[in-house]
N, C-alpha and C. Protein backbone atom coordinates (compact mmCIF):
# COMPACT_ATOMS: atom_id res chain seq x y z
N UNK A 1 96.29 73.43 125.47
CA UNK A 1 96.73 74.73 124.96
C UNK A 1 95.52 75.62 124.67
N UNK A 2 95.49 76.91 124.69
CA UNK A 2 94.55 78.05 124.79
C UNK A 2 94.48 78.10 123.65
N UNK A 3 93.20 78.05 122.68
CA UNK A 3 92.96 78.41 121.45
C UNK A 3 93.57 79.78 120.59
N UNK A 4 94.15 79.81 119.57
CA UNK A 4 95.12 81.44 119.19
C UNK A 4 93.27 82.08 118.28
N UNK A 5 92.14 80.84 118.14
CA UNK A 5 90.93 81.54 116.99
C UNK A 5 90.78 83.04 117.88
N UNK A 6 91.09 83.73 118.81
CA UNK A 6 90.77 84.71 119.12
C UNK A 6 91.63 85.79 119.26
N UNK A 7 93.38 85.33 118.99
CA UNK A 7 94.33 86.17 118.70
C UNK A 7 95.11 86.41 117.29
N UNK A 8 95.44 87.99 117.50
CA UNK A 8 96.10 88.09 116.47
C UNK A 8 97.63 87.57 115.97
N UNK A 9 97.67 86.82 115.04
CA UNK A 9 99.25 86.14 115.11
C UNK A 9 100.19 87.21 114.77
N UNK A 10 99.58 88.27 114.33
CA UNK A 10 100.91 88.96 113.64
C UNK A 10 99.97 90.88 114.21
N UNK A 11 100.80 92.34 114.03
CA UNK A 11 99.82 93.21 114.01
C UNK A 11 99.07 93.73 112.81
N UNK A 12 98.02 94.25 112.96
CA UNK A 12 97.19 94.60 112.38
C UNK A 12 97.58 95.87 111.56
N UNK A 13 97.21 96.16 110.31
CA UNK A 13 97.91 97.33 109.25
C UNK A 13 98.86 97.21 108.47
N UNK A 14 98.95 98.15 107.32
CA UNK A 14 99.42 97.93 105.95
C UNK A 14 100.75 99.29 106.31
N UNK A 15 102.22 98.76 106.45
CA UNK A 15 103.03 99.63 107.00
C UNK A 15 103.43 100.21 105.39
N UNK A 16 103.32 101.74 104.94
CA UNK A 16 103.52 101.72 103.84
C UNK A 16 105.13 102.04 103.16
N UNK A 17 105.94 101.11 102.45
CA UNK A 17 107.32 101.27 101.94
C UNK A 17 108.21 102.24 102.85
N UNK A 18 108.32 101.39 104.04
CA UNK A 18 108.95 102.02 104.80
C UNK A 18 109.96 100.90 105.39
N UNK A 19 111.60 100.99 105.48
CA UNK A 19 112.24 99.87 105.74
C UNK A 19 112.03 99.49 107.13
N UNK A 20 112.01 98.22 107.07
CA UNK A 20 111.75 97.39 108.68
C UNK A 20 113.09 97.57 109.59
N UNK A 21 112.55 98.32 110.49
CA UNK A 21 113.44 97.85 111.83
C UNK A 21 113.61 99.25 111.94
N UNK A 22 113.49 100.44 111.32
CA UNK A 22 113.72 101.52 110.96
C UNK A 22 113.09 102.53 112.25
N UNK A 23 113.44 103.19 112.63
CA UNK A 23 112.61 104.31 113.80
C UNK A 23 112.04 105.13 113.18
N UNK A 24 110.52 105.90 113.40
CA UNK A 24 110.43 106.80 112.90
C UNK A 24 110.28 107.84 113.61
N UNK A 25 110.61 109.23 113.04
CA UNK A 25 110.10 110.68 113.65
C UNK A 25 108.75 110.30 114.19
N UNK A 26 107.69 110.13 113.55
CA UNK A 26 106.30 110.18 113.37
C UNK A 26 105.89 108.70 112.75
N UNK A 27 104.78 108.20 113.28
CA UNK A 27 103.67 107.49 113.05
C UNK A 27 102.66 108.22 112.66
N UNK A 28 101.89 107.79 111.30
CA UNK A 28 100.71 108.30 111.37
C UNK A 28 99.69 106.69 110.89
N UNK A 29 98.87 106.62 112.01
CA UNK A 29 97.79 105.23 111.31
C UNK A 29 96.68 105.74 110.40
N UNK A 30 96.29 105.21 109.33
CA UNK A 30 95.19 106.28 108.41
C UNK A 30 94.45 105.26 108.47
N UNK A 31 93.02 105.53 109.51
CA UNK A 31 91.95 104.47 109.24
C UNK A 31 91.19 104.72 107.95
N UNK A 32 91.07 103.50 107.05
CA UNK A 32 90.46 103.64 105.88
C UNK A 32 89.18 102.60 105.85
N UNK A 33 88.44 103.10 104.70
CA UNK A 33 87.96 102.09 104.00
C UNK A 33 87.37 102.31 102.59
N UNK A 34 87.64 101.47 101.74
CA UNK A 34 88.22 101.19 100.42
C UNK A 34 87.02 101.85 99.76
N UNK A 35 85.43 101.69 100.21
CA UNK A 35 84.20 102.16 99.50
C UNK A 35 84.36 104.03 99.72
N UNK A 36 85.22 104.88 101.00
CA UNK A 36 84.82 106.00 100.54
C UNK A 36 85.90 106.86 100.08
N UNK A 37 85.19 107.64 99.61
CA UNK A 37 86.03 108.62 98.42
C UNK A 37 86.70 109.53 99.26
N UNK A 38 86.87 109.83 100.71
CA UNK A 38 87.54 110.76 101.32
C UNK A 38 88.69 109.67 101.35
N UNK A 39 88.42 108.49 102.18
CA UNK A 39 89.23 107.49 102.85
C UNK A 39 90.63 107.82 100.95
N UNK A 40 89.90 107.53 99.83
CA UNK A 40 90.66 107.39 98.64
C UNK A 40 91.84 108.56 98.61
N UNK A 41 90.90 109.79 98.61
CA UNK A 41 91.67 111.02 98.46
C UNK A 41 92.80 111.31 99.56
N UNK A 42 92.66 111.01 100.96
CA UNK A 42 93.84 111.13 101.69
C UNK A 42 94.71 109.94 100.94
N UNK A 43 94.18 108.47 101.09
CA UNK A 43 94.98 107.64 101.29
C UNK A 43 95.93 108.15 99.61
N UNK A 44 95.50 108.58 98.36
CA UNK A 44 96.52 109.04 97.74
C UNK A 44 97.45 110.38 97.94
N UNK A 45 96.76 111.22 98.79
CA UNK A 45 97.69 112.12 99.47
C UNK A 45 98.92 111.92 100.15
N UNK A 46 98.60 111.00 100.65
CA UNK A 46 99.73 110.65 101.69
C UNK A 46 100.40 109.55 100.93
N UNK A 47 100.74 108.63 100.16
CA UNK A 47 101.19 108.01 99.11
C UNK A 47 102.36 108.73 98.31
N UNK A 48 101.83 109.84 97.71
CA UNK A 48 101.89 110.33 95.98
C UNK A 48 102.57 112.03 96.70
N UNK A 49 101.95 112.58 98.04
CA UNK A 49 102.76 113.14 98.05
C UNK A 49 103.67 113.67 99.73
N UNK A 50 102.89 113.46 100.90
CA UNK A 50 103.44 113.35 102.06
C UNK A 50 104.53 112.16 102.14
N UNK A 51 104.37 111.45 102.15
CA UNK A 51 105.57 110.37 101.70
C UNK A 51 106.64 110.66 101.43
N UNK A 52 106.64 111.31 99.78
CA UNK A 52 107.65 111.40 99.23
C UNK A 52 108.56 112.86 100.22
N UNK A 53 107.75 113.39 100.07
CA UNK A 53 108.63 114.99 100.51
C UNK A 53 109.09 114.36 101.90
N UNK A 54 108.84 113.39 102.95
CA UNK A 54 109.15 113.35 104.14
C UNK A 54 110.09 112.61 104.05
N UNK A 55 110.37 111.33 103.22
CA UNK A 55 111.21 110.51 103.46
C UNK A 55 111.98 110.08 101.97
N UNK A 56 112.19 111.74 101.32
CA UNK A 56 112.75 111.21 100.09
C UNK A 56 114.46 111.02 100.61
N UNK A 57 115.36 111.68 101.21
CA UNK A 57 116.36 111.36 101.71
C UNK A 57 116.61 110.34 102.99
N UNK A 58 116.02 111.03 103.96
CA UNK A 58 116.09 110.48 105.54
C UNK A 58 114.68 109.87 105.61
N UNK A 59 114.36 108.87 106.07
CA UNK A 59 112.92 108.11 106.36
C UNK A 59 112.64 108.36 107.98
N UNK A 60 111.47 109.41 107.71
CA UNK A 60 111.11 110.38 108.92
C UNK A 60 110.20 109.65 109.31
N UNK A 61 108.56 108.74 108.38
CA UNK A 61 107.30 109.65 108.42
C UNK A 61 107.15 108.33 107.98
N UNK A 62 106.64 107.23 109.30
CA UNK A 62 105.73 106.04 109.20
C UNK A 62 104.09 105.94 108.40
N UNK A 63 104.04 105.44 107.63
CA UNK A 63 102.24 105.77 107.37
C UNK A 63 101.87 103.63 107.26
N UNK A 64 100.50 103.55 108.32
CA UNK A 64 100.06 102.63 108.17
C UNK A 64 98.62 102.37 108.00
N UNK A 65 98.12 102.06 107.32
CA UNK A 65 96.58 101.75 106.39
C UNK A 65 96.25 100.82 107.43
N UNK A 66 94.75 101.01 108.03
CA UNK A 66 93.86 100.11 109.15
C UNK A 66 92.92 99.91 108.16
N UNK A 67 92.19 99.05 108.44
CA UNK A 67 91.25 98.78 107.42
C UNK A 67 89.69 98.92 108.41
N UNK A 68 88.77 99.37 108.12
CA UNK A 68 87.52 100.11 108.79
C UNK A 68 86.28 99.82 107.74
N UNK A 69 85.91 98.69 107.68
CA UNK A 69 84.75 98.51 106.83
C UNK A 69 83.56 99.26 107.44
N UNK A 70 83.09 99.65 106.34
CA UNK A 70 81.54 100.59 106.90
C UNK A 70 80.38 99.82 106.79
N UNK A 71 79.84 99.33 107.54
CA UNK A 71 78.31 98.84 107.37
C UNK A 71 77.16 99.51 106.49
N UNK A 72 77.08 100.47 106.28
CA UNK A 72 76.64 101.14 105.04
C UNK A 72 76.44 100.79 104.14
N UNK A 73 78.04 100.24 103.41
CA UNK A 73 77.83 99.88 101.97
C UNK A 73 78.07 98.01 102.19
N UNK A 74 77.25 97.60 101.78
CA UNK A 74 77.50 95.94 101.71
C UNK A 74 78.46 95.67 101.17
N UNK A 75 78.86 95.89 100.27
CA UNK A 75 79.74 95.25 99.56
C UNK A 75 81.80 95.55 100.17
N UNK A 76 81.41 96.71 101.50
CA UNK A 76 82.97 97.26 101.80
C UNK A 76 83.29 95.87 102.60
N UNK A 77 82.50 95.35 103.56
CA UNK A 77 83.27 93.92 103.93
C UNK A 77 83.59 93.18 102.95
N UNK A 78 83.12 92.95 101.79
CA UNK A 78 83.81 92.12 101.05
C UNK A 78 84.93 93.13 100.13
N UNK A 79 84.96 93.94 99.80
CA UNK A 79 86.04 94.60 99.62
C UNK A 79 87.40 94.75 100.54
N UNK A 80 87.24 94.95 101.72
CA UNK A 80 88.29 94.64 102.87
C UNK A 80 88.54 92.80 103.00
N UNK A 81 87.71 92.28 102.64
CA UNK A 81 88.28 90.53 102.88
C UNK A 81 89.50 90.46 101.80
N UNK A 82 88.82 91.30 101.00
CA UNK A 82 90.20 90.92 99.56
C UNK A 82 91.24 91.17 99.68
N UNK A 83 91.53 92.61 100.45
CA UNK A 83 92.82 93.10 100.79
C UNK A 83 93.23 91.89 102.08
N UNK A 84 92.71 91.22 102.44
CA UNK A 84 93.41 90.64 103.97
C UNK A 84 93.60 89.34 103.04
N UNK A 85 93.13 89.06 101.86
CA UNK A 85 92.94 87.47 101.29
C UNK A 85 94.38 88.08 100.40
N UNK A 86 94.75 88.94 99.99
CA UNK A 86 95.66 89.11 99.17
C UNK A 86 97.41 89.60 100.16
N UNK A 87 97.52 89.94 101.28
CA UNK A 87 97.94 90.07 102.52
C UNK A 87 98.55 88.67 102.95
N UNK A 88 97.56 87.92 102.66
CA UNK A 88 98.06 86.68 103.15
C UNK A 88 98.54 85.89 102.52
N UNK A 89 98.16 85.65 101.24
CA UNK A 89 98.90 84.99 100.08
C UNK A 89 99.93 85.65 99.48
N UNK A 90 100.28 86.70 99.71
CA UNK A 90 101.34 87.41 98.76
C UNK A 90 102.11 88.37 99.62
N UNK A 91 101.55 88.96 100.82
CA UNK A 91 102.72 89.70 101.53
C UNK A 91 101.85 91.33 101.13
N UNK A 92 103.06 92.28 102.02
CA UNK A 92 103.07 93.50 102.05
C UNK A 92 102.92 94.32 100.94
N UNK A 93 104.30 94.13 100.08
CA UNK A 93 104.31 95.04 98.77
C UNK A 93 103.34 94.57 97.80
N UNK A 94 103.03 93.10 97.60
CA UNK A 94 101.66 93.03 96.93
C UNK A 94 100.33 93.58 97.32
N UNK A 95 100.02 93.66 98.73
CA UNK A 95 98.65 94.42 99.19
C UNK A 95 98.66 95.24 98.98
N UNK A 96 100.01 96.53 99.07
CA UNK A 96 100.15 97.27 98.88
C UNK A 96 99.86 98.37 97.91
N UNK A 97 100.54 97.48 96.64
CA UNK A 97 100.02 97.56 95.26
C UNK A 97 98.33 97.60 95.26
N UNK A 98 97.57 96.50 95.80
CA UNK A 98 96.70 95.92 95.36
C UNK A 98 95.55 97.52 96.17
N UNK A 99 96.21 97.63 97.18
CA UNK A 99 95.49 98.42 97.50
C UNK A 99 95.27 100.38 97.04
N UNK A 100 96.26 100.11 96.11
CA UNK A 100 96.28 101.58 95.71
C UNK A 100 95.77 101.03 94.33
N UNK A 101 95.48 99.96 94.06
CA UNK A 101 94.94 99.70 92.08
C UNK A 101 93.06 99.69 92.90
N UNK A 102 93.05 98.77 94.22
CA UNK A 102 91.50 98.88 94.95
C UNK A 102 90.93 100.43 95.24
N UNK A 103 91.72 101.66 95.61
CA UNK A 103 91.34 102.82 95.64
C UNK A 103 90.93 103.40 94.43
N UNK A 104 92.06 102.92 93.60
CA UNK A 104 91.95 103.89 91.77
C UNK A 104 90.30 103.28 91.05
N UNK A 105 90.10 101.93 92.13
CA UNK A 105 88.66 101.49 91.22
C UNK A 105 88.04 101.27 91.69
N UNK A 106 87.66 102.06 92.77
CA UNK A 106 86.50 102.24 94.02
C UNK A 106 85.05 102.44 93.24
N UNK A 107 85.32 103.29 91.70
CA UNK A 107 84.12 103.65 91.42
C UNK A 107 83.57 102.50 90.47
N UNK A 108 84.07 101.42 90.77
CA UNK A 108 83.73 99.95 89.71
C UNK A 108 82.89 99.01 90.87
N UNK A 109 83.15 99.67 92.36
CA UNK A 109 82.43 98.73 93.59
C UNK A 109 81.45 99.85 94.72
N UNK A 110 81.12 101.01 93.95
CA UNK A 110 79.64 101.73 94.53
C UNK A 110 78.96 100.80 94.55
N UNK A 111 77.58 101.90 95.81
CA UNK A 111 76.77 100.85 95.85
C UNK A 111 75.41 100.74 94.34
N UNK A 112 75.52 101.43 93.54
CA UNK A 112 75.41 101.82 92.37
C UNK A 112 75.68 100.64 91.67
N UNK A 113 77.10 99.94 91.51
CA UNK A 113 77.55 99.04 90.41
C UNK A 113 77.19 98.18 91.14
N UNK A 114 76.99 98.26 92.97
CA UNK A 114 77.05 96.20 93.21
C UNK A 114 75.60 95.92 93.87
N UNK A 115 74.77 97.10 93.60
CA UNK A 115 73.33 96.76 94.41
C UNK A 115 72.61 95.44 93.62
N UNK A 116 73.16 95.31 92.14
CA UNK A 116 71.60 94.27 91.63
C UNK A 116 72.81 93.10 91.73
N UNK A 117 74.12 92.70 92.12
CA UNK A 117 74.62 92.01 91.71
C UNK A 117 75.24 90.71 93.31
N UNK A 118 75.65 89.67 93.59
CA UNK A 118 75.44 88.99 94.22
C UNK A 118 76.76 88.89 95.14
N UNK A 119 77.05 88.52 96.61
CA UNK A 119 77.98 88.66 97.01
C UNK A 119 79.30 87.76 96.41
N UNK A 120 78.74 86.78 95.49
CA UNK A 120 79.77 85.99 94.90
C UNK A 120 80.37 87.02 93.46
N UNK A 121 79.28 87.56 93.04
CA UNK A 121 79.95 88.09 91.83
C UNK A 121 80.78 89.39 92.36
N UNK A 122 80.29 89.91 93.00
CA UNK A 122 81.38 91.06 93.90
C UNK A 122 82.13 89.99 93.79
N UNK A 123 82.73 89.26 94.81
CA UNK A 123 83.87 88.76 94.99
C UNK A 123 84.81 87.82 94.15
N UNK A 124 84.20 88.08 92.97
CA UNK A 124 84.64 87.62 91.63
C UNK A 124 85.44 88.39 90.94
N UNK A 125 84.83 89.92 90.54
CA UNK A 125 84.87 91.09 90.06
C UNK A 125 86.35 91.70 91.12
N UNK A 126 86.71 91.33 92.31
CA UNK A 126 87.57 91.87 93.42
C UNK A 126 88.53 91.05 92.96
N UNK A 127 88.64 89.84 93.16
CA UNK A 127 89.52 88.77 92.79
C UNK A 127 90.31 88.66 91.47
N UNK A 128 89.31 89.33 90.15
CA UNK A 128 90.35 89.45 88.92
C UNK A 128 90.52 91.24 88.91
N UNK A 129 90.41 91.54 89.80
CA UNK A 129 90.95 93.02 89.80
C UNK A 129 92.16 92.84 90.54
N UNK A 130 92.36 92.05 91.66
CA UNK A 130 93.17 91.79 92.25
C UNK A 130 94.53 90.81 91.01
N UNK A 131 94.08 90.19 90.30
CA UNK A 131 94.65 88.87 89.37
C UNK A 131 95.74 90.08 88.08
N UNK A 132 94.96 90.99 87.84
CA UNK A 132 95.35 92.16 87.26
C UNK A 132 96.49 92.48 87.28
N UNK A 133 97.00 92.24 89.09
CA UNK A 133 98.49 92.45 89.58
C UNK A 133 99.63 91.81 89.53
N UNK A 134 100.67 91.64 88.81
CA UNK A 134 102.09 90.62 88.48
C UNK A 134 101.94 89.40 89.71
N UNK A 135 102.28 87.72 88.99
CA UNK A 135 102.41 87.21 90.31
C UNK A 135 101.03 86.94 90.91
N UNK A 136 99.68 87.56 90.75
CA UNK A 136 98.82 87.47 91.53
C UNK A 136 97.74 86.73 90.42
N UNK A 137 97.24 85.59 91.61
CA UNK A 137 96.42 84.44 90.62
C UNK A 137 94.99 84.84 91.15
N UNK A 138 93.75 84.96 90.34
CA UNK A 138 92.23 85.23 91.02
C UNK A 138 92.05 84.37 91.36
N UNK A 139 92.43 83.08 91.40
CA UNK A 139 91.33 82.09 91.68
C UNK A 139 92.29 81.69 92.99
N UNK A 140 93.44 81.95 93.37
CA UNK A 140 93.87 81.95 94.62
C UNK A 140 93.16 82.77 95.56
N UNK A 141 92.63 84.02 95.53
CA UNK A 141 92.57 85.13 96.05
C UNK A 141 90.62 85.08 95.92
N UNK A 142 90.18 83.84 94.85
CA UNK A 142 88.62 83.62 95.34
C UNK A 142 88.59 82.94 96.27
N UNK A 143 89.41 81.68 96.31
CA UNK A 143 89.12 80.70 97.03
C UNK A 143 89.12 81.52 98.89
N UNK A 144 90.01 82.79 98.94
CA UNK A 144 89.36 83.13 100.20
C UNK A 144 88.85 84.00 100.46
N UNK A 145 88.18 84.45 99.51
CA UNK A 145 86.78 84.94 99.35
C UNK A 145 85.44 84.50 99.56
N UNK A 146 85.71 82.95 99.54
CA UNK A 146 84.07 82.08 99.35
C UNK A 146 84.12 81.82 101.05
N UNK A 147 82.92 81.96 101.33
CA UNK A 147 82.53 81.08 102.45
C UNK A 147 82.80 79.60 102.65
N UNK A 148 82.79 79.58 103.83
CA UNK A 148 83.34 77.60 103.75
C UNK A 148 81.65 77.53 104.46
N UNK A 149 81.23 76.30 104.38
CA UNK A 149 80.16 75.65 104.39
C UNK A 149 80.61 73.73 105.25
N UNK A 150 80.01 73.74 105.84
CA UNK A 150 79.82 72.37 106.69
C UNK A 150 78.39 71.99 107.21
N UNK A 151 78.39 70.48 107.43
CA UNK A 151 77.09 70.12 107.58
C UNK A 151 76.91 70.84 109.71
N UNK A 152 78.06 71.28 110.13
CA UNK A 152 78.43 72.16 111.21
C UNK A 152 78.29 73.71 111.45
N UNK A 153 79.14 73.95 110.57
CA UNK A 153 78.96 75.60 110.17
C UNK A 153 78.60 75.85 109.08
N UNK A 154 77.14 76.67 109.11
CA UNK A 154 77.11 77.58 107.92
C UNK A 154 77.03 79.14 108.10
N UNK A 155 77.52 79.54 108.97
CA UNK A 155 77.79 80.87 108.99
C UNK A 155 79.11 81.34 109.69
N UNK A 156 80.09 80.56 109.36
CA UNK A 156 81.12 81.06 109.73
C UNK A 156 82.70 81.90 108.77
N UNK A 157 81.75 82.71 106.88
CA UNK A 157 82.29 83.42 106.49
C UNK A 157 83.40 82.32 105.47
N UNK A 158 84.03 83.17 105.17
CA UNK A 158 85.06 83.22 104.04
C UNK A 158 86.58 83.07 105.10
N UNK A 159 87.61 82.28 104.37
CA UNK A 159 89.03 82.09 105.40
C UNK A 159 89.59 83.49 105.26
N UNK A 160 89.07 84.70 104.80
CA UNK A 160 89.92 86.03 105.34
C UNK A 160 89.43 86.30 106.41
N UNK A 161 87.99 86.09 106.99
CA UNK A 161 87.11 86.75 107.92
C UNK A 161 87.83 86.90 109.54
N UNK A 162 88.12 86.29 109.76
CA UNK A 162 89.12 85.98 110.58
C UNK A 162 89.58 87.17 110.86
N UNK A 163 90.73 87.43 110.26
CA UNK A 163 91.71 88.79 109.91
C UNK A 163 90.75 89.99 110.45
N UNK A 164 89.62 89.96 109.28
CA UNK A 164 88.89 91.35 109.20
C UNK A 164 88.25 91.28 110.45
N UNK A 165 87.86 90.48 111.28
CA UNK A 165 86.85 90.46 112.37
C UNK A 165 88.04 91.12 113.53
N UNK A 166 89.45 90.68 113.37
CA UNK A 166 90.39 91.46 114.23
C UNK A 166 90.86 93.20 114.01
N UNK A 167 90.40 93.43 112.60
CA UNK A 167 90.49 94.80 112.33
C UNK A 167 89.15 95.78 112.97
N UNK A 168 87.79 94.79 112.91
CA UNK A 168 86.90 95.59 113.26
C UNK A 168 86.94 95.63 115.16
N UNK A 169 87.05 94.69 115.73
CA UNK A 169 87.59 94.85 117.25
C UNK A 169 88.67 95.69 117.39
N UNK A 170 89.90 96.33 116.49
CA UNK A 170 90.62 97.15 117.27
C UNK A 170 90.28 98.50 116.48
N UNK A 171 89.27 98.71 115.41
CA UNK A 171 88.76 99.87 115.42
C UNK A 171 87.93 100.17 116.81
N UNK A 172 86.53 99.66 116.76
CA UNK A 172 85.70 99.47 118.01
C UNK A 172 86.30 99.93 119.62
N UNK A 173 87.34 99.13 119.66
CA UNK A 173 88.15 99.47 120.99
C UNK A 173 88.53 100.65 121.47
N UNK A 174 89.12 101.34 119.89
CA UNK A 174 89.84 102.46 119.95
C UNK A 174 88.78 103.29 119.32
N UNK A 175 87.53 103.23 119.27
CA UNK A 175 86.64 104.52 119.43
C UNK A 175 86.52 104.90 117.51
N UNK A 176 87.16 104.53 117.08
CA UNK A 176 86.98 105.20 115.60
C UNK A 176 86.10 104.40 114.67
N UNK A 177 85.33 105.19 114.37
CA UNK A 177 84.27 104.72 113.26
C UNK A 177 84.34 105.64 112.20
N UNK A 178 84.18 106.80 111.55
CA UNK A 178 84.29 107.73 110.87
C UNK A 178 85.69 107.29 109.99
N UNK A 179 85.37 107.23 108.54
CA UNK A 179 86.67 107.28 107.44
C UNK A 179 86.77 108.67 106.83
N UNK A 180 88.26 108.91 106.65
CA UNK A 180 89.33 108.20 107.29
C UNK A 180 89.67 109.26 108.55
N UNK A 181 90.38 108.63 109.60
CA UNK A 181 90.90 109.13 110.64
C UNK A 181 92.38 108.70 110.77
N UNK A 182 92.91 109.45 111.61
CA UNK A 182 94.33 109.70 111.59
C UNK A 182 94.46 109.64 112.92
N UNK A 183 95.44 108.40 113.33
CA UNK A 183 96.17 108.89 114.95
C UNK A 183 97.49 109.06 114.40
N UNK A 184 98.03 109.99 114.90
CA UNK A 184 99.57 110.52 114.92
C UNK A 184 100.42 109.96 116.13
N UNK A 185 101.34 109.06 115.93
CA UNK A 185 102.18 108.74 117.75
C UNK A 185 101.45 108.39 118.56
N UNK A 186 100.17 107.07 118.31
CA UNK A 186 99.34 106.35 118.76
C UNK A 186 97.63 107.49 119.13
N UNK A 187 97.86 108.80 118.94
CA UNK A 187 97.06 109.77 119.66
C UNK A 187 96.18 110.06 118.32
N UNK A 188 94.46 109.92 118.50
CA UNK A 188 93.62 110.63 117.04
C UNK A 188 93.68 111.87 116.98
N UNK A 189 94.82 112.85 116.33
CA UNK A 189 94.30 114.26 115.63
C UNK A 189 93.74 114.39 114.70
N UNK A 190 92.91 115.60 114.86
CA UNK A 190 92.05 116.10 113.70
C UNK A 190 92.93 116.78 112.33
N UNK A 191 92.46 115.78 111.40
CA UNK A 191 93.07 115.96 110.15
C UNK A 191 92.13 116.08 109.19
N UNK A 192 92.32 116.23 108.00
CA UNK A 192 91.07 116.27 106.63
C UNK A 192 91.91 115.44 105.69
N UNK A 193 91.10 114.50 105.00
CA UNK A 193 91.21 114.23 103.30
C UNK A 193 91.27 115.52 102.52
N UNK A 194 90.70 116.28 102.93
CA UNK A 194 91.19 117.88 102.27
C UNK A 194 92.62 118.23 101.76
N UNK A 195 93.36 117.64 102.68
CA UNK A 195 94.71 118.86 103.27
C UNK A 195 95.87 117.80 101.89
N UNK A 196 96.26 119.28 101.59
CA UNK A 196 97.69 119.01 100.22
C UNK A 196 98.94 119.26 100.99
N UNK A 197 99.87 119.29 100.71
CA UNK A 197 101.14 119.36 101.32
C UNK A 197 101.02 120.10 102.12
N UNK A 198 101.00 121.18 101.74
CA UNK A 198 101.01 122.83 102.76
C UNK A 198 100.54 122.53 104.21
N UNK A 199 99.16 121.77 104.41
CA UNK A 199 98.80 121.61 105.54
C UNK A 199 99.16 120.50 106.02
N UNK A 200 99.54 119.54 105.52
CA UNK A 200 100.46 118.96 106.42
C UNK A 200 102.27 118.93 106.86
N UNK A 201 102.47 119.76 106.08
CA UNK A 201 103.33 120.30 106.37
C UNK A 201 103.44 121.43 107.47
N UNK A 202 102.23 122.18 107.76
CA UNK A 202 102.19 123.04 108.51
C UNK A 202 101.62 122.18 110.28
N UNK A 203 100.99 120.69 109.93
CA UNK A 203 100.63 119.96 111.20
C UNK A 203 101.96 119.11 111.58
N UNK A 204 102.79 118.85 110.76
CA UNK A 204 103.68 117.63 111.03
C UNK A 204 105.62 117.99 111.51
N UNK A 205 105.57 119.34 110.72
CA UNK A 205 106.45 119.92 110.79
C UNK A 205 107.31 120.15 112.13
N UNK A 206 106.60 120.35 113.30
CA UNK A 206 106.60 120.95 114.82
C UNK A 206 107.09 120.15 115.03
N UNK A 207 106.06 118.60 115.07
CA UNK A 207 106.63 117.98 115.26
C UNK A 207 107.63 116.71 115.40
N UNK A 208 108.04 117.00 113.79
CA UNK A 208 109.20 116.44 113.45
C UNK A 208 110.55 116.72 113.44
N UNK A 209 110.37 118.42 113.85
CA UNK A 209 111.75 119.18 114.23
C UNK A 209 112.09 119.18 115.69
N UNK A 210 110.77 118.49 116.34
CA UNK A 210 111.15 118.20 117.99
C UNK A 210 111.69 116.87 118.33
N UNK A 211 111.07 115.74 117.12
CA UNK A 211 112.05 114.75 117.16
C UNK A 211 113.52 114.87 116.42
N UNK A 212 114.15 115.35 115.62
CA UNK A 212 115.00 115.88 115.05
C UNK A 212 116.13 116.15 115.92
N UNK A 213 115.69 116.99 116.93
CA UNK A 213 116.34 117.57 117.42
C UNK A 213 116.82 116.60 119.12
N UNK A 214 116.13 115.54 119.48
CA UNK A 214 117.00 114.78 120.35
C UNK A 214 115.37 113.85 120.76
N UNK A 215 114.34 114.65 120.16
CA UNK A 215 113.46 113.99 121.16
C UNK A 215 113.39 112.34 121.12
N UNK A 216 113.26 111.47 121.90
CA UNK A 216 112.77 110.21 121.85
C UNK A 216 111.84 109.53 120.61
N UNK A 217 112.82 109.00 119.31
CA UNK A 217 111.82 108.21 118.43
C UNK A 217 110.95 107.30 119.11
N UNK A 218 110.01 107.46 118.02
CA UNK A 218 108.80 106.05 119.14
C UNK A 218 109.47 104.77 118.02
């Protein structure tokens, strides 16, 4: 049998409170990552208030979180392992959570707070931030955080790495490096962490009244 260590078992992204099986008007994928403050400010935009106005009656308006670690800041790969270590032990609506309490305390994992401090204590500090959440144990959520070690492998990472090494191949593939970016209906338009209702309301609108009106849900 063909080894699966190089496939993904399941797809990649955080589909946000949106019911399964459901069609939508619109897809939008929001590549993030957790260290920058734009990636924060959309990803609560689209949460707190595109969300709501789109799918407070009828559920129009797919939104799914990619995860895009930046090489920049050291400490965002281990910030993205946590979300895939907490993903896996607990499911959707817990990452979910976990990942809008990981945005609200982005400014507890600058590179400011984690430059003098060690990749274990980062991933200590992630793990009872994560533990914080109902249901959610830290020391479940360290254990795949730590590197595994063998007298075989010693550089083969932490048991989330896995996951994240499949998020950074289908960023790569698909050309996006820059946080956060937006493909709309699989396609990257130009959007801003800037934009409050008004403007997306004025980008999304077109074309959600063209699906509305007979066009082909994706």
């Amino acid at each position: 049998m063909t080894s699966l260590v190089n496939r993904p078992c399941a797809a990649l992204g955080h589909v946000w409170d949106y019911p399964p099986g459901t069609d939508a008007f619109a897809t939008i994928e929001c590549f993030v990552d957790y260290c920058c403050p734009f990636s924060a400010k959309i990803f609560h935009t689209l949460i707190t208030e595109i969300l709501p106005h789109y799918n407070a009656q009828t559920p129009q308006l797919k939104v799914i979180f990619q995860q895009v670690p930046q090489p920049w800041h050291p400490q965002s790969a281990t910030m993205h392992e946590s979300v895939c270590a907490v993903r896996h032990l607990y499911g959707l609506a817990t990452t979910n959570a976990y990942q809008t309490l990981l945005m609200a305390s982005r400014n507890e994992f600058t590179d400011f707070m984690c430059c003098n401090e060690t990749r274990t204590q980062t991933s200590v500090r992630l793990a009872e931030l994560a533990g914080t959440l109902d249901g959610v144990d830290a020391k479940d959520v360290l254990l795949r955080l730590t590197p595994v070690f063998s007298e075989t492998s010693k550089n083969g990472g932490s048991p989330s790495i896995r996951v994240l090494k499949f998020y950074v191949r289908q960023h790569r593939q698909l050309g996006i490096h820059v946080t956060p970016t937006c493909r709309i209906n699989n396609l990257v338009c130009e959007t801003s962490s800037g934009w409050g209702l008004a403007q997306w309301q004025e980008f999304l609108d077109p074309m959600l009244a063209l699906a509305g009106s007979g066009y082909k849900r994706n």
